[in-house]
Protein backbone atom coordinates (compact mmCIF):
# COMPACT_ATOMS: atom_id res chain seq x y z
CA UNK A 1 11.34 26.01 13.06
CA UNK A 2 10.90 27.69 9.28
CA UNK A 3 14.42 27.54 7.97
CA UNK A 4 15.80 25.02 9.93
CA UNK A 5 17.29 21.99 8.44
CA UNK A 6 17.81 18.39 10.95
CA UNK A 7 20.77 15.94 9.48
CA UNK A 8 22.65 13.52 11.63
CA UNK A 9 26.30 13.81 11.41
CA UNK A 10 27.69 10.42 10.51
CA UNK A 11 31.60 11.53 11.51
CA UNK A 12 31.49 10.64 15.02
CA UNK A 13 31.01 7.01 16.99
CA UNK A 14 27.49 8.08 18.07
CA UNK A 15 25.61 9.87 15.17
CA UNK A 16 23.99 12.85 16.70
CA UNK A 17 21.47 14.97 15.28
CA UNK A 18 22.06 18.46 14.98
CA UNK A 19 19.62 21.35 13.41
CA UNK A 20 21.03 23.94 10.73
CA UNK A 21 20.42 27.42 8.99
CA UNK A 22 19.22 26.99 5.23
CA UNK A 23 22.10 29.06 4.43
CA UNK A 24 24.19 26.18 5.99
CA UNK A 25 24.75 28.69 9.08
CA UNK A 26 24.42 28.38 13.08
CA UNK A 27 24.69 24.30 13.45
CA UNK A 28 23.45 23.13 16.91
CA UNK A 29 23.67 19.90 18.10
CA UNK A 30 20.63 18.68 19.30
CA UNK A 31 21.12 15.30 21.08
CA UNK A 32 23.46 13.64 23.17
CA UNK A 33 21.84 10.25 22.64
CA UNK A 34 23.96 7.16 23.86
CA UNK A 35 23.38 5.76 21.10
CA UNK A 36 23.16 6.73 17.65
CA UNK A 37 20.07 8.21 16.16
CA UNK A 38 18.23 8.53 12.74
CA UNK A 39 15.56 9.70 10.69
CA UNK A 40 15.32 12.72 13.16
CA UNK A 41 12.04 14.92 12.03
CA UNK A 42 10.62 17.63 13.93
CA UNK A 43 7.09 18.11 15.52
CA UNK A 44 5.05 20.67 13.29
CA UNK A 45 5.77 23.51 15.99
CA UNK A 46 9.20 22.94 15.74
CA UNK A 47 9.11 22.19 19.70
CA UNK A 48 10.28 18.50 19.62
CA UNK A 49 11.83 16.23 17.93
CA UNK A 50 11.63 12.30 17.00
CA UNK A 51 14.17 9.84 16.10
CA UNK A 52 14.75 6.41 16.05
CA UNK A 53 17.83 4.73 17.85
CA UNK A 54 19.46 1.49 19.08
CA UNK A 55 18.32 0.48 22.71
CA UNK A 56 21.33 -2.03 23.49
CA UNK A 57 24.87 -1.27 21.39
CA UNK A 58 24.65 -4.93 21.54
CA UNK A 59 21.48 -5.85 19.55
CA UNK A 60 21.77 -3.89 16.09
CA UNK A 61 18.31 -5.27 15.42
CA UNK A 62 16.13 -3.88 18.30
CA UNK A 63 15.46 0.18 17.60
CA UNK A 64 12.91 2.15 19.25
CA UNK A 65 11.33 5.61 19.08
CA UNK A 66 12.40 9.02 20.44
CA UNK A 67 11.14 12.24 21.28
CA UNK A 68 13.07 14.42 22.74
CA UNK A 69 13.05 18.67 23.03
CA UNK A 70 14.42 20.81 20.55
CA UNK A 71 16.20 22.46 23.41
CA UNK A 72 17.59 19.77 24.32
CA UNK A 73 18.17 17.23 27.59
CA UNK A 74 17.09 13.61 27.54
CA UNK A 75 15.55 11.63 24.90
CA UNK A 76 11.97 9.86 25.87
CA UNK A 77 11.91 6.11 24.92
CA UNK A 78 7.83 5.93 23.49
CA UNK A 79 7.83 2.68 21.43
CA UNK A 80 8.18 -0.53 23.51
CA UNK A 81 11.21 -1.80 21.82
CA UNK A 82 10.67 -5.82 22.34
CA UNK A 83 14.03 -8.04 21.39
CA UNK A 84 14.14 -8.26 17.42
CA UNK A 85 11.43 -5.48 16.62
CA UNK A 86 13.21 -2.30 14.75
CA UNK A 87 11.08 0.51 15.27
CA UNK A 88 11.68 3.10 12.90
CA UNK A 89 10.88 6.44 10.28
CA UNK A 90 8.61 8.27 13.02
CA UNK A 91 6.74 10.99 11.20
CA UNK A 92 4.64 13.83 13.06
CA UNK A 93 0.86 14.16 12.26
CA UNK A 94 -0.08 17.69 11.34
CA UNK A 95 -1.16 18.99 14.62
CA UNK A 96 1.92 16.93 16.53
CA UNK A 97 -0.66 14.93 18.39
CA UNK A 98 0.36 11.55 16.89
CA UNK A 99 3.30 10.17 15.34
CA UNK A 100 3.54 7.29 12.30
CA UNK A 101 5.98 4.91 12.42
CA UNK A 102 7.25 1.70 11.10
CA UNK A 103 7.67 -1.55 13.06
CA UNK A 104 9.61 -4.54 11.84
CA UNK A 105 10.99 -8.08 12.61
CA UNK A 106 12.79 -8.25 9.58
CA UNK A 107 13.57 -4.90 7.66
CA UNK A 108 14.37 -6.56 4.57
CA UNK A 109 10.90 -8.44 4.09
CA UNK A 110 8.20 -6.90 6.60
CA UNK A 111 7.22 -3.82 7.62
CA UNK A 112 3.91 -2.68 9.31
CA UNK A 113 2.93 0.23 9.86
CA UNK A 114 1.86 2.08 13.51
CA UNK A 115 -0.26 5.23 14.79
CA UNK A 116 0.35 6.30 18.22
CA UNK A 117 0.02 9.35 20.78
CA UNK A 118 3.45 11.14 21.36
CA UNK A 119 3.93 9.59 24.43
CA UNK A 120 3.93 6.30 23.01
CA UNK A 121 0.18 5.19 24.75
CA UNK A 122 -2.62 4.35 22.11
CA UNK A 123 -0.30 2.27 19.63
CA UNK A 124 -2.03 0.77 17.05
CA UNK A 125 -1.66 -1.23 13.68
CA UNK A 126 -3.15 0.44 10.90
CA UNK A 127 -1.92 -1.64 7.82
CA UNK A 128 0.06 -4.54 7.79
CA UNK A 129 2.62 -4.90 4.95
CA UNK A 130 2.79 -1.37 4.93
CA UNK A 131 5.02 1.87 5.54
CA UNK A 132 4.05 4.85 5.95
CA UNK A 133 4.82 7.91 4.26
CA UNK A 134 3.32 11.19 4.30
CA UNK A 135 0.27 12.33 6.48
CA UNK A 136 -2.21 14.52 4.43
CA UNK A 137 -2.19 18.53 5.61
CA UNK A 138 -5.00 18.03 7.57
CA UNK A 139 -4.19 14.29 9.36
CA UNK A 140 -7.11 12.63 8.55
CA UNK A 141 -5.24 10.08 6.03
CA UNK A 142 -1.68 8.93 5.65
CA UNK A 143 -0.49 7.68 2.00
CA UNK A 144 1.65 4.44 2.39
CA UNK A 145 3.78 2.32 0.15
CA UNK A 146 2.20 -1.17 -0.05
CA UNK A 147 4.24 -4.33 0.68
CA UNK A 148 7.58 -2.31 0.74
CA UNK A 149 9.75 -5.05 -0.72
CA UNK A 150 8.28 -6.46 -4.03
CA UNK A 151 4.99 -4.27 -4.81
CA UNK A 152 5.52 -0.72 -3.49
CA UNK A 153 2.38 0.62 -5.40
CA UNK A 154 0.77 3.59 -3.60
CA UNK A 155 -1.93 3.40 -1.25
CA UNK A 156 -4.08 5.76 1.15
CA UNK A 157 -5.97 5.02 3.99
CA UNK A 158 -7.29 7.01 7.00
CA UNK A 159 -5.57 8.04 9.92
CA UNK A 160 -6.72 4.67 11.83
CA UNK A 161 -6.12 2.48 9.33
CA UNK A 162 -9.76 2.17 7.86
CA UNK A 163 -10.64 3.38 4.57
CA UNK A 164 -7.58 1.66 2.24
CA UNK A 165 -7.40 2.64 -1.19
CA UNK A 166 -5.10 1.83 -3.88
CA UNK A 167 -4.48 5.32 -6.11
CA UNK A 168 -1.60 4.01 -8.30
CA UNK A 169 -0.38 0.95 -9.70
CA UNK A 170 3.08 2.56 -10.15
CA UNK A 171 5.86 1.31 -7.57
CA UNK A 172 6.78 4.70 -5.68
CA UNK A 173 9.52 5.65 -3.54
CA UNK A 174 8.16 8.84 -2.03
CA UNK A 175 5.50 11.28 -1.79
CA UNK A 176 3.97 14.31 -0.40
CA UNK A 177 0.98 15.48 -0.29
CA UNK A 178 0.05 19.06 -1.89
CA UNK A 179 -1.08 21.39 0.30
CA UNK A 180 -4.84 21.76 -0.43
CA UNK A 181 -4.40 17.76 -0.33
CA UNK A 182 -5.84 16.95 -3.49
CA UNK A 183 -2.53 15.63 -5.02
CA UNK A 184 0.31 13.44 -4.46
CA UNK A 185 3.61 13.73 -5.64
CA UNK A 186 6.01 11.01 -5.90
CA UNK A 187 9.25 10.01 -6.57
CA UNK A 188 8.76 5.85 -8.29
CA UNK A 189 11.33 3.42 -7.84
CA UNK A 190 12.57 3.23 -11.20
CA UNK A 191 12.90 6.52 -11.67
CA UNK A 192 10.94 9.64 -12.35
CA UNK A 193 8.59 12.26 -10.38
CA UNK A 194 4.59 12.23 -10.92
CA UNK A 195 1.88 13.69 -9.67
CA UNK A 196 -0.80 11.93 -8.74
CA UNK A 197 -4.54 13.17 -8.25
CA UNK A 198 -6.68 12.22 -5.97
């Protein structure tokens, strides 16, 4: 909703997400996950929410994806989850009908990068070596970060995963787009904030 601010509050055993004024007023906790949660980021209507958690307090390498209502009650498992695989960093499309994410067997080294449905059905691949990190206004392309450990130069492609281009040979940490979509801007590794035309 326009104002509202989601942070996870580290102080507790289980990190919850909880939702805040701008004006750091009216904090409501949103989930009561049994398990912690992270990267929580809300669907464009402000109706939902996503976040990534552990499935089994015992495996700190499996994670899996959440969406759950801003309202609250339970959390929906969408991602499969398999022993090993960390899925993580969902991120809403636009018009809420998908959601970007990043799957991983080893979250130092390799990350690819996923497009699915909100309920989880339709997952697919769309670049390899690759996390994703902003969807363009109108969700027809997502800029990624290529090869996340070593290369991190900049990189668009289109919403299923055709299409990749390489716009910068600067290694980025973060962007967003503009909103007429015509520009990037980005935060590079080493330092620094550009903006980068497209």
């Amino acid at each position: 909703p326009k104002g509202r601010i989601l942070f996870v509050d580290l102080a507790g055993p289980k990190s919850q997400t909880f939702s805040i004024d701008g004006d750091g007023m009216n904090v409501r906790q949103l989930t009561n996950h049994p398990q912690s949660t992270g990267a929580p980021t809300w669907s464009p209507d402000g109706e939902q929410i996503a976040f990534f958690a552990y499935v089994d307090p015992s495996d700190v390498t499996t994670f899996a994806i959440f969406v759950q209502n801003a309202a609250g009650g339970a959390a929906t498992q969408v991602t499969a989850a398999d022993d090993g695989v960390a899925d993580i960093f969902p991120r809403w499309s636009p018009r809420g009908d998908k959601i970007a994410y990043i799957t991983s067997t080893d979250i130092s080294t390799q990350y690819d990068a996923h497009v699915m449905n909100v309920d989880g059905s339709g997952d697919a691949v769309v670049a390899s070596n690759a996390q994703p990190l902003a969807w363009s206004p109108d969700g027809s392309q997502i800029a990624y970060r290529n090869n996340p450990v070593g290369d991190d130069t900049l990189w668009v492609m289109n919403a299923d995963g055709s299409g990749k281009r390489q716009i910068s040979t600067t290694r980025v940490g973060h962007c967003d787009w503009s909103p007429d979509g015509e520009t990037l801007a980005c935060h590079g590794v080493d330092g620094g904030l550009s903006g980068i035309k497209l």
